[in-house]
N, C-alpha and C. Protein backbone atom coordinates (compact mmCIF):
# COMPACT_ATOMS: atom_id res chain seq x y z
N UNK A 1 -47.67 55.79 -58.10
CA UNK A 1 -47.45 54.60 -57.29
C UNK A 1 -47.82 54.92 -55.84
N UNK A 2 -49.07 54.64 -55.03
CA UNK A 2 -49.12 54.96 -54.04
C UNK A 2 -48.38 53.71 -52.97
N UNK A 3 -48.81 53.46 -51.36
CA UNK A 3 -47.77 53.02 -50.73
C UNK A 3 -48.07 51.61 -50.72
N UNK A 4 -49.27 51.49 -51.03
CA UNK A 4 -49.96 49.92 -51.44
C UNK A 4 -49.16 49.33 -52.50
N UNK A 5 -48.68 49.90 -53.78
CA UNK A 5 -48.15 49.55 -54.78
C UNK A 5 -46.59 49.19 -54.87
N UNK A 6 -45.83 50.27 -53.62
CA UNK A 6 -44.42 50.02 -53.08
C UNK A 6 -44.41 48.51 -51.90
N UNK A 7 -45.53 48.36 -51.51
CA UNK A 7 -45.27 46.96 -50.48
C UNK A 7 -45.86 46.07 -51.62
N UNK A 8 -46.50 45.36 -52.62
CA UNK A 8 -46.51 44.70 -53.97
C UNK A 8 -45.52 44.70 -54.38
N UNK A 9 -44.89 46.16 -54.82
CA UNK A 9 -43.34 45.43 -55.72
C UNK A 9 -42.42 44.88 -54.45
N UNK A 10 -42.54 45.59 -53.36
CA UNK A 10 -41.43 44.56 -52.54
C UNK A 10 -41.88 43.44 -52.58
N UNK A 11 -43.21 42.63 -52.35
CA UNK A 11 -43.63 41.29 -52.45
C UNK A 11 -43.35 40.55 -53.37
N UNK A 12 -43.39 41.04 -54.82
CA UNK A 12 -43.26 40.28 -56.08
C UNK A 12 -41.85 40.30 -56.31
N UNK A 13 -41.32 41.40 -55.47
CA UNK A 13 -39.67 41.02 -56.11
C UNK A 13 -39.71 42.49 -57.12
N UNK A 14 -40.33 43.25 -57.40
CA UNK A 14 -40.04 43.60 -59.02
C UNK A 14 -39.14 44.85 -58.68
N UNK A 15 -38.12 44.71 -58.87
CA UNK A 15 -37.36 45.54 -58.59
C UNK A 15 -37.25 47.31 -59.45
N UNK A 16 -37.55 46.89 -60.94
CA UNK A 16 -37.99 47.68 -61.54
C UNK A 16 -38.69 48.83 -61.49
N UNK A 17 -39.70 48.30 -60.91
CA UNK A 17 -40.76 49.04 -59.89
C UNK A 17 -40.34 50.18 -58.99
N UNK A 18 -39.96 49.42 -58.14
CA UNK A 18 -39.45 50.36 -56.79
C UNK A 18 -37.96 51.48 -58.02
N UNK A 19 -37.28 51.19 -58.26
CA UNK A 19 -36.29 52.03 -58.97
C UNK A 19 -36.78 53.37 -59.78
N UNK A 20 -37.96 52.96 -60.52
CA UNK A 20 -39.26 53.77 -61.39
C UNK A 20 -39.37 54.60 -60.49
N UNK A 21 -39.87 54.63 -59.44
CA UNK A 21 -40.46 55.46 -58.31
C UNK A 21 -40.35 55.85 -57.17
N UNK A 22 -38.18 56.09 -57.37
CA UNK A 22 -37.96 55.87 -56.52
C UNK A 22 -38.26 57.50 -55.51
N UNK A 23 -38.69 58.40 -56.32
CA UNK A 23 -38.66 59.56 -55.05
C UNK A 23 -40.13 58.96 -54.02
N UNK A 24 -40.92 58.34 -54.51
CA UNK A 24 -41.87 58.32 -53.52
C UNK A 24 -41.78 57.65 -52.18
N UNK A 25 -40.76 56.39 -52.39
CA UNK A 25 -40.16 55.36 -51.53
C UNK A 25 -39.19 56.17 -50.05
N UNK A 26 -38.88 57.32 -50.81
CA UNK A 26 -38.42 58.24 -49.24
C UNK A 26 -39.43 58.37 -48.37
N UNK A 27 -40.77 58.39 -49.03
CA UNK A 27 -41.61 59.04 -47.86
C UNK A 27 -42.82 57.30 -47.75
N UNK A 28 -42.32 56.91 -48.19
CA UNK A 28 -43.42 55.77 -47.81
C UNK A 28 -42.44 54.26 -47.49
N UNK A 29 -41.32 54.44 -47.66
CA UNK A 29 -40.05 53.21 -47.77
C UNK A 29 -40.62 52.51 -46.24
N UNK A 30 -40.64 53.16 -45.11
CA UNK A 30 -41.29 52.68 -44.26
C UNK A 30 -42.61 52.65 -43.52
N UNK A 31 -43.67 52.75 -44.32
CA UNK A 31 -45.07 52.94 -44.22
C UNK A 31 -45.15 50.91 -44.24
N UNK A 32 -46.22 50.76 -43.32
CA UNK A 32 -47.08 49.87 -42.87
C UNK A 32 -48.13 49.43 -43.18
N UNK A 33 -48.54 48.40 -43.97
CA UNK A 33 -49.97 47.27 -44.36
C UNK A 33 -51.07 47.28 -43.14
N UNK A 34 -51.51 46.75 -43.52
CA UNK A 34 -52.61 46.43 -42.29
C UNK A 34 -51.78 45.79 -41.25
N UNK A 35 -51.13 44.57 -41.80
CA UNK A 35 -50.46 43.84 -40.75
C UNK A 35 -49.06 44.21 -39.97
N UNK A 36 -49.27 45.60 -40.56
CA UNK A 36 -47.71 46.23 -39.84
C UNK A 36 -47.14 45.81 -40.55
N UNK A 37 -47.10 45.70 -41.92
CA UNK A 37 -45.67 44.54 -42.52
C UNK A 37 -45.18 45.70 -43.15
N UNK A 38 -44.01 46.36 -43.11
CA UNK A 38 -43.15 47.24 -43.92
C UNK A 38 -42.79 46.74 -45.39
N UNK A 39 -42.06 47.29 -46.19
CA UNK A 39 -42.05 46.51 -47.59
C UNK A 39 -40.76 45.71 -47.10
N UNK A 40 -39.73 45.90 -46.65
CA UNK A 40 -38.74 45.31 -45.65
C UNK A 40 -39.36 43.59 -45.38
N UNK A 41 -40.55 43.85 -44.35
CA UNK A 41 -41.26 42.79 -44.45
C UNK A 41 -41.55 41.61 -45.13
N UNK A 42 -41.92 42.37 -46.35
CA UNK A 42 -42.54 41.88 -47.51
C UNK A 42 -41.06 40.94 -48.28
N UNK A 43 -40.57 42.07 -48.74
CA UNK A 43 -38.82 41.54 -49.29
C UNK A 43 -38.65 40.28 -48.39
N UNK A 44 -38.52 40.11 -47.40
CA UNK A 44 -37.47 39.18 -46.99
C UNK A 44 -38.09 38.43 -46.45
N UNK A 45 -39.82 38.43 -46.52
CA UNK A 45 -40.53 37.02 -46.19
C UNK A 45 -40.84 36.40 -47.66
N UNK A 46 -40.53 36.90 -48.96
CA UNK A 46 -40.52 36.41 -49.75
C UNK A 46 -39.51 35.82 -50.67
N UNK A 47 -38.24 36.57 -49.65
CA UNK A 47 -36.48 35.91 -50.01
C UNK A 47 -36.23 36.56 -51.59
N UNK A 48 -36.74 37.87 -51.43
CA UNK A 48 -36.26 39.16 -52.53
C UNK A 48 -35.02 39.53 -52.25
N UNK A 49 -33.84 38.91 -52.23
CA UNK A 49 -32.66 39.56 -51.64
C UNK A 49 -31.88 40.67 -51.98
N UNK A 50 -32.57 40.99 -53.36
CA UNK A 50 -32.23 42.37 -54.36
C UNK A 50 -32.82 43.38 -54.24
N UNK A 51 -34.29 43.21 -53.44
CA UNK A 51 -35.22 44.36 -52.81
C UNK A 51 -35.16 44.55 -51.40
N UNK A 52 -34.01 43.46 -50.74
CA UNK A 52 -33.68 43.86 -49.31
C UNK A 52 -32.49 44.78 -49.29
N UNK A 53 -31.74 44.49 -50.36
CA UNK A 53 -30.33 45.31 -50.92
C UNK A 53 -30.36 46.52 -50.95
N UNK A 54 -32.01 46.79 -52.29
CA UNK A 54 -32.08 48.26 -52.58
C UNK A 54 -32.73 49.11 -51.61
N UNK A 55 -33.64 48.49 -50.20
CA UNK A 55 -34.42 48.86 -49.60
C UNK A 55 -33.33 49.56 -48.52
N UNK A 56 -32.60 48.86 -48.35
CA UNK A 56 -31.70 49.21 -47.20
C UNK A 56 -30.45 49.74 -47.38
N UNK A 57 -30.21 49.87 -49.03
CA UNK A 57 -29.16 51.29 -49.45
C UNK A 57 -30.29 52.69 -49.17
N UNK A 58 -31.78 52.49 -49.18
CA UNK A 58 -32.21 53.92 -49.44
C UNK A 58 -32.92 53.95 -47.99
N UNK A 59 -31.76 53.84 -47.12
CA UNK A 59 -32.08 53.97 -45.48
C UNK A 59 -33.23 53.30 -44.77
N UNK A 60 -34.17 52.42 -45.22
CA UNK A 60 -34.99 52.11 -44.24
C UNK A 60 -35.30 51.51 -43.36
N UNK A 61 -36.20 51.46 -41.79
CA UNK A 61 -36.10 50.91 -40.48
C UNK A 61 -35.31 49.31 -40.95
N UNK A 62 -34.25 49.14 -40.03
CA UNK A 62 -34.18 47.50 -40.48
C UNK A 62 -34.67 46.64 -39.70
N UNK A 63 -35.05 47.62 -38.02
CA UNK A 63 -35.54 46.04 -37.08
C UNK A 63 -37.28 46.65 -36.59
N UNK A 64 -38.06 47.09 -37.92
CA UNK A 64 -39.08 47.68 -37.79
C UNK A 64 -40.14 45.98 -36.72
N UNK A 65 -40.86 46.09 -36.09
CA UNK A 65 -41.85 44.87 -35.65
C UNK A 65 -43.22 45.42 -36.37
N UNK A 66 -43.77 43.78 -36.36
CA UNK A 66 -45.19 44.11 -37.38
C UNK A 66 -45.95 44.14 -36.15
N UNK A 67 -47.47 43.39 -36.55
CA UNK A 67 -48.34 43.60 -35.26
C UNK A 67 -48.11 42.25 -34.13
N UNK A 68 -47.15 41.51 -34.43
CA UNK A 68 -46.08 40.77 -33.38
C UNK A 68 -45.38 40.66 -32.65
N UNK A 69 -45.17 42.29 -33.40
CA UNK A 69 -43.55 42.67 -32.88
C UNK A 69 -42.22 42.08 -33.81
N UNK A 70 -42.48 40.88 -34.97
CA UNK A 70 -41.55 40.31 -35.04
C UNK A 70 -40.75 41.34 -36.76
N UNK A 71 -39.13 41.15 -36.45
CA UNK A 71 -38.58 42.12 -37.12
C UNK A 71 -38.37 41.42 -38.62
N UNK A 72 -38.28 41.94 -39.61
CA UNK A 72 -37.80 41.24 -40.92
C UNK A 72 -36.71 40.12 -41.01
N UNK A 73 -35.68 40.26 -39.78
CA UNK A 73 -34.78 39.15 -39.72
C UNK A 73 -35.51 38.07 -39.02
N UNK A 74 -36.46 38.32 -38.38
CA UNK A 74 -37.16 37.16 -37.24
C UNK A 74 -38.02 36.26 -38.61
N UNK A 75 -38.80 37.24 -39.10
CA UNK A 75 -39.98 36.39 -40.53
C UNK A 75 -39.22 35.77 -41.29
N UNK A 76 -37.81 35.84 -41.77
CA UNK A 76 -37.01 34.82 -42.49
C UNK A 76 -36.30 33.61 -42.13
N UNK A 77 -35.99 33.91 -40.73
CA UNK A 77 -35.36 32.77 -39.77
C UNK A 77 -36.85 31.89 -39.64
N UNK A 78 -37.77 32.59 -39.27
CA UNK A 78 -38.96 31.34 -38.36
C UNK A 78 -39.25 30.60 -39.94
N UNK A 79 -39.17 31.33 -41.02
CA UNK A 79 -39.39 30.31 -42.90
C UNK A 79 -38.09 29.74 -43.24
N UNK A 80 -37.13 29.59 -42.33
CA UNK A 80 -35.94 28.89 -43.18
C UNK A 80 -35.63 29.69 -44.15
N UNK A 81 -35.48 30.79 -44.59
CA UNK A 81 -34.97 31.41 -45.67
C UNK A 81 -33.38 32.11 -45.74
N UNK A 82 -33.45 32.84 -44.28
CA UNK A 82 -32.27 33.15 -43.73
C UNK A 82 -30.96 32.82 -44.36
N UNK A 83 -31.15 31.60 -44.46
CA UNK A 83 -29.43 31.19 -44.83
C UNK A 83 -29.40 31.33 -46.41
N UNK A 84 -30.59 31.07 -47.30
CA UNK A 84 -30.86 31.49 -48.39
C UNK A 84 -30.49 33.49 -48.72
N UNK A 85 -30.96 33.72 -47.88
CA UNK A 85 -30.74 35.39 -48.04
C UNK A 85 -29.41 35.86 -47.80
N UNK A 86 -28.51 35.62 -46.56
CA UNK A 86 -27.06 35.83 -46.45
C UNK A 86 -26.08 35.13 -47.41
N UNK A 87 -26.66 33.96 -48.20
CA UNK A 87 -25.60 33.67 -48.96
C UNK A 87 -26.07 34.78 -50.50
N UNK A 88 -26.89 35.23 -50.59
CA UNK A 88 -27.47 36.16 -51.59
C UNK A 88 -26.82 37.31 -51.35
N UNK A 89 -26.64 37.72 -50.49
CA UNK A 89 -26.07 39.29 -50.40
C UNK A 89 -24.84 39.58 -50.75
C-alpha cells in the first residue's frame, strides 16, 4: 500500500484498508497529495467520521493546512458537514 493508496482509502471511507496496513500509516499517516491534502483531509471532506476516529487515535497532524492553508476542520465547516461529523463521533 503505498501513500497514494492510504489518502484513497481515507477518501472512500474504507476503513478496512487503512486497518490492513496499518504499520505503513505511521510513516505516511501524514504525507501530502499534490494538493497538500493529508488523508485527515480527505476523511473529513468526505464526512468519513470512522476514518477521522481511526486517523486521530493513531496520532496524526489535526490542524495540518493544504495549499490554502485551510485545516481539516475549516474543509468541513466551509461543506456544511461539520455538524454531520460531531454528531458522528
Amino acid at each position: 500500500m503505498a501513500w497514494v493508496d492510504l489518502h484513497s482509502a481515507a477518501a472512500r471511507g474504507d476503513l478496512d484498508q487503512l486497518r490492513r496496513h496499518w504499520w505503513l500509516k505511521k510513516f505516511f499517516i501524514n504525507r501530502r497529495n499534490a494538493d497538500k491534502l493529508t488523508p485527515l483531509h480527505l476523511a473529513c471532506i468526505n464526512g468519513h467520521a470512522d476514518i477521522v476516529r481511526f486517523l486521530v487515535g493513531k496520532n496524526c497532524k489535526l490542524n495540518p493546512g493544504d495549499k490554502y492553508k485551510r485545516s481539516p476542520l475549516m474543509l468541513v465547516c466551509e461543506r456544511g458537514i461539520c455538524c454531520l461529523m460531531i454528531e458522528d463521533a
